[in-house]
Structure formats: structure tokens, C-alpha cells
C-alpha atoms as a PDB file:
ATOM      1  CA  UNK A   1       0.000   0.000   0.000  1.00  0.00           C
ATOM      2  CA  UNK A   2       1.589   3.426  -0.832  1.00  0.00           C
ATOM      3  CA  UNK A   3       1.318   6.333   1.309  1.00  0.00           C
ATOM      4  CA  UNK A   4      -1.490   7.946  -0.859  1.00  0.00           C
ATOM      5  CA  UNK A   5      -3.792   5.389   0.111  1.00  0.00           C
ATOM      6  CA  UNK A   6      -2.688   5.654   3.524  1.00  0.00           C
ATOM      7  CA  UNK A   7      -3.517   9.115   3.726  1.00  0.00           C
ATOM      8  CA  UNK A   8      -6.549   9.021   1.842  1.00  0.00           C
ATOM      9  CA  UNK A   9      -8.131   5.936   4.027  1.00  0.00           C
ATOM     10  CA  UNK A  10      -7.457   8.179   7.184  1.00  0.00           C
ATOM     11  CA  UNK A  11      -9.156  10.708   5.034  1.00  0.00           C
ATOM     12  CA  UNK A  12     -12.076   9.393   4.621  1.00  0.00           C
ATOM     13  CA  UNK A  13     -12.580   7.713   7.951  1.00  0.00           C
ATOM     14  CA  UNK A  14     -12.239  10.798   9.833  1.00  0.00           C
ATOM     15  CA  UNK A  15     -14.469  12.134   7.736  1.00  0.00           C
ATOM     16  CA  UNK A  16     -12.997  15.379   6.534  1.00  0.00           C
ATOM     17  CA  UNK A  17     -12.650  16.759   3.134  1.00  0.00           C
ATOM     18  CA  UNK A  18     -15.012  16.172  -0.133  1.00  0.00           C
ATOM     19  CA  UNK A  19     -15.031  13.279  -2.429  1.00  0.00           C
ATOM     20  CA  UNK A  20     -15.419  13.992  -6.406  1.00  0.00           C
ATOM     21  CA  UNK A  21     -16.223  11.441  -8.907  1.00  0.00           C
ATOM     22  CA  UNK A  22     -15.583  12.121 -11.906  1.00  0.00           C
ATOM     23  CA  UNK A  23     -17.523   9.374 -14.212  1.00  0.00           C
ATOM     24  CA  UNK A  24     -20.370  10.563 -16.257  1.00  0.00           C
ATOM     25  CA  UNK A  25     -23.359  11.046 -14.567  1.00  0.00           C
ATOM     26  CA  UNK A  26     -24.655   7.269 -15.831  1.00  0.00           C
ATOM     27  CA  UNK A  27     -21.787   6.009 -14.636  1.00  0.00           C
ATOM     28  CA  UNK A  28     -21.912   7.287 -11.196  1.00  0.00           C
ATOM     29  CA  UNK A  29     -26.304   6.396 -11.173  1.00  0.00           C
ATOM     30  CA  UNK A  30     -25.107   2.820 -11.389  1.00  0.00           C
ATOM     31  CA  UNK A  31     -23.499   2.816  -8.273  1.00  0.00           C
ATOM     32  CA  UNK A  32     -20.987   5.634  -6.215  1.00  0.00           C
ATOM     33  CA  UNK A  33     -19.191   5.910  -2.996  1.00  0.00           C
ATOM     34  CA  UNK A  34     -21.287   7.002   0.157  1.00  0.00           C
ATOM     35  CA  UNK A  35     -21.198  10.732   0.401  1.00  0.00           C
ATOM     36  CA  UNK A  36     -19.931  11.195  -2.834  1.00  0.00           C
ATOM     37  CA  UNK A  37     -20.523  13.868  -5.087  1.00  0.00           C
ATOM     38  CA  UNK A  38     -20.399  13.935  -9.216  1.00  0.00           C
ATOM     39  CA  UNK A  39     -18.145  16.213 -11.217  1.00  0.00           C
ATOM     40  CA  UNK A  40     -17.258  14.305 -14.627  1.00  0.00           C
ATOM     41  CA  UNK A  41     -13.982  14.928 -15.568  1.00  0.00           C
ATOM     42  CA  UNK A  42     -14.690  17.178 -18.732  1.00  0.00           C
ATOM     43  CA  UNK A  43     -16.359  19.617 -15.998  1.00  0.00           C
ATOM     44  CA  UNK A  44     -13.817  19.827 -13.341  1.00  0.00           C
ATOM     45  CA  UNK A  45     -12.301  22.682 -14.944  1.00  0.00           C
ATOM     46  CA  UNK A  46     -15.594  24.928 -15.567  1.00  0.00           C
ATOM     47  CA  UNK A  47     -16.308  24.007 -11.897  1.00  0.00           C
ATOM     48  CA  UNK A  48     -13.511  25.188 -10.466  1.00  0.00           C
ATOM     49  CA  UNK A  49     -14.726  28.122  -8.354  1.00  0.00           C
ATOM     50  CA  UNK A  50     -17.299  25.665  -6.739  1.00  0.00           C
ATOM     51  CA  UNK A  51     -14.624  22.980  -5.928  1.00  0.00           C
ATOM     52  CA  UNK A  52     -11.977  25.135  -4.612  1.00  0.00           C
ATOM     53  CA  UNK A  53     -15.264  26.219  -2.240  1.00  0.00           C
ATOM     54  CA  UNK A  54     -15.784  22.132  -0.864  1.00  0.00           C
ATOM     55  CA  UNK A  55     -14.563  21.229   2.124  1.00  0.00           C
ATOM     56  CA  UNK A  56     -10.613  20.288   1.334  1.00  0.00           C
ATOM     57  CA  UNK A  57      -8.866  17.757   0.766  1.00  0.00           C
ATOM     58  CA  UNK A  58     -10.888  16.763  -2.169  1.00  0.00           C
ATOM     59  CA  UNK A  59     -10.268  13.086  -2.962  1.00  0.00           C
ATOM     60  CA  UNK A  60     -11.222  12.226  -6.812  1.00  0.00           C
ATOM     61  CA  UNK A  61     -11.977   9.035  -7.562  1.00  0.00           C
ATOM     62  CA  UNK A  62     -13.393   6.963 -10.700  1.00  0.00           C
ATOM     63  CA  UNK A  63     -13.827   3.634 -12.281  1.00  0.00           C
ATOM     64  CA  UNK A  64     -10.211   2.462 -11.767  1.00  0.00           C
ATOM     65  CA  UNK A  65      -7.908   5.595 -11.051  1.00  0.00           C
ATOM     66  CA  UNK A  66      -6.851   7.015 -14.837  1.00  0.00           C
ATOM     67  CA  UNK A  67      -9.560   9.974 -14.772  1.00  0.00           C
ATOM     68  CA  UNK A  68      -8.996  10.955 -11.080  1.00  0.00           C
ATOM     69  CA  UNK A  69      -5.642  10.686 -11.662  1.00  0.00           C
ATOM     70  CA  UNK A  70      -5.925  14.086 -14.594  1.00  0.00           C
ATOM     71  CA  UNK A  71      -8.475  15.419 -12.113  1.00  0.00           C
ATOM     72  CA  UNK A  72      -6.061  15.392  -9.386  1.00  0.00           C
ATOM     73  CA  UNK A  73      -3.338  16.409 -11.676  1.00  0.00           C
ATOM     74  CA  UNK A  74      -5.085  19.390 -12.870  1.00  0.00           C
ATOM     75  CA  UNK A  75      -5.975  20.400  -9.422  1.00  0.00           C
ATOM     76  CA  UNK A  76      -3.445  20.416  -7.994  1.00  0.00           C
ATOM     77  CA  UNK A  77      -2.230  22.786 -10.690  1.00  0.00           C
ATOM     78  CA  UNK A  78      -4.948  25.568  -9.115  1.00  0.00           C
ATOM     79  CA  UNK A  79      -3.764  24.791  -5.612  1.00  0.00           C
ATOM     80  CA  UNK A  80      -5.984  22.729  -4.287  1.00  0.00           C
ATOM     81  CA  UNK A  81      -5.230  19.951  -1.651  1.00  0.00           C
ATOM     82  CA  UNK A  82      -6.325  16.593  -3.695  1.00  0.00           C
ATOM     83  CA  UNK A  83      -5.314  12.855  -3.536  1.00  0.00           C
ATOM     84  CA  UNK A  84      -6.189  10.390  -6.349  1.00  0.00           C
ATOM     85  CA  UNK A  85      -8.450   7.955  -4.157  1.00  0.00           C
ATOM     86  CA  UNK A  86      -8.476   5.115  -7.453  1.00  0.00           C
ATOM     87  CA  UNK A  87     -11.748   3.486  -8.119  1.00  0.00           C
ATOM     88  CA  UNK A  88     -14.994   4.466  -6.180  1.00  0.00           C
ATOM     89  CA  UNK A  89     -14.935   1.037  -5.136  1.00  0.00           C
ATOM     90  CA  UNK A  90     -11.894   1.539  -2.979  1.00  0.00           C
ATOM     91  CA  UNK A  91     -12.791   4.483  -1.520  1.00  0.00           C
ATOM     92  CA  UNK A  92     -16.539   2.370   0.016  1.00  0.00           C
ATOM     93  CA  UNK A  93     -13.990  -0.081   1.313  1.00  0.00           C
ATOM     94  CA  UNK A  94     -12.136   2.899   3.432  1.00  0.00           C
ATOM     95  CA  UNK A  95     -16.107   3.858   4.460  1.00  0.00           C
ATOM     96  CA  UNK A  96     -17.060   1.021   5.989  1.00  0.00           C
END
């Protein structure tokens, strides 16, 4: 496990900071992480004023990591606080 999971499971345990997905909306209808919210990827960067306002660290996740992974990149970029959390999947196994 590398320390980016680490961080991100104590994350999301202790309950602080806002989780992205960043699937299409159909994707994230057929199932999400609990407390999620969904931002596809091709609209992180017109909603950038209304991430940078969520509760930070924001933690992006998607199917299997490749999308949150440019999410995170490009946030980062604006200086925001973001880990790549990998697939949705992973992050409802931190949740539970």
C-alpha cells in the first residue's frame, strides 16, 4: 500500500474533506461511494470556483484511477489539496 492510500483511508474515515467522482453522470447512477458527489472529468475545470469552495482535501476518484488521476493532476495545478483515491470502489472499502 503506498502512502497515498494511507492518507486518503485516514481521510475518509475521519471524515474530513469532499469526495469527487468524476464518471459521467450514468456512470456514477449505477453505483458511487457514500457521500460522494459527481463532477465528470470534462467539468472539473468549468467548476472550479465551486470545488476550490468544498470542504478540502478533495479526494477524486473513478472507475479504476486514470480519470482521477488528470483530475487530481489538474488540481493540484490551481492549488488545491487533492489525492487520487483510485476506483470508487476503494474508496466504500475505506467507508465502511
Amino acid at each position: 500500500m503506498d502512502i497515498n492510500a494511507i492518507d486518503v483511508g485516514k481521510i475518509i474515515k475521519s471524515n474530513q474533506g469532499t469526495i469527487i467522482d468524476v464518471r459521467s453522470i450514468a456512470e456514477y447512477k449505477s453505483g458511487n461511494a457514500d457521500k460522494s458527489i459527481n463532477i465528470p472529468l470534462h467539468q472539473i475545470p468549468e467548476r472550479l470556483v465551486e470545488i476550490k469552495n468544498l470542504a478540502q482535501p478533495i479526494i477524486v476518484c473513478c472507475a479504476s484511477g486514470n480519470r482521477s488521476g488528470q483530475a487530481r493532476n489538474f488540481l493540484i495545478q490551481h492549488e488545491i489539496t487533492c489525492y487520487n483515491g483510485g476506483s470508487w470502489l476503494d474508496i466504500n472499502q475505506y467507508q465502511q
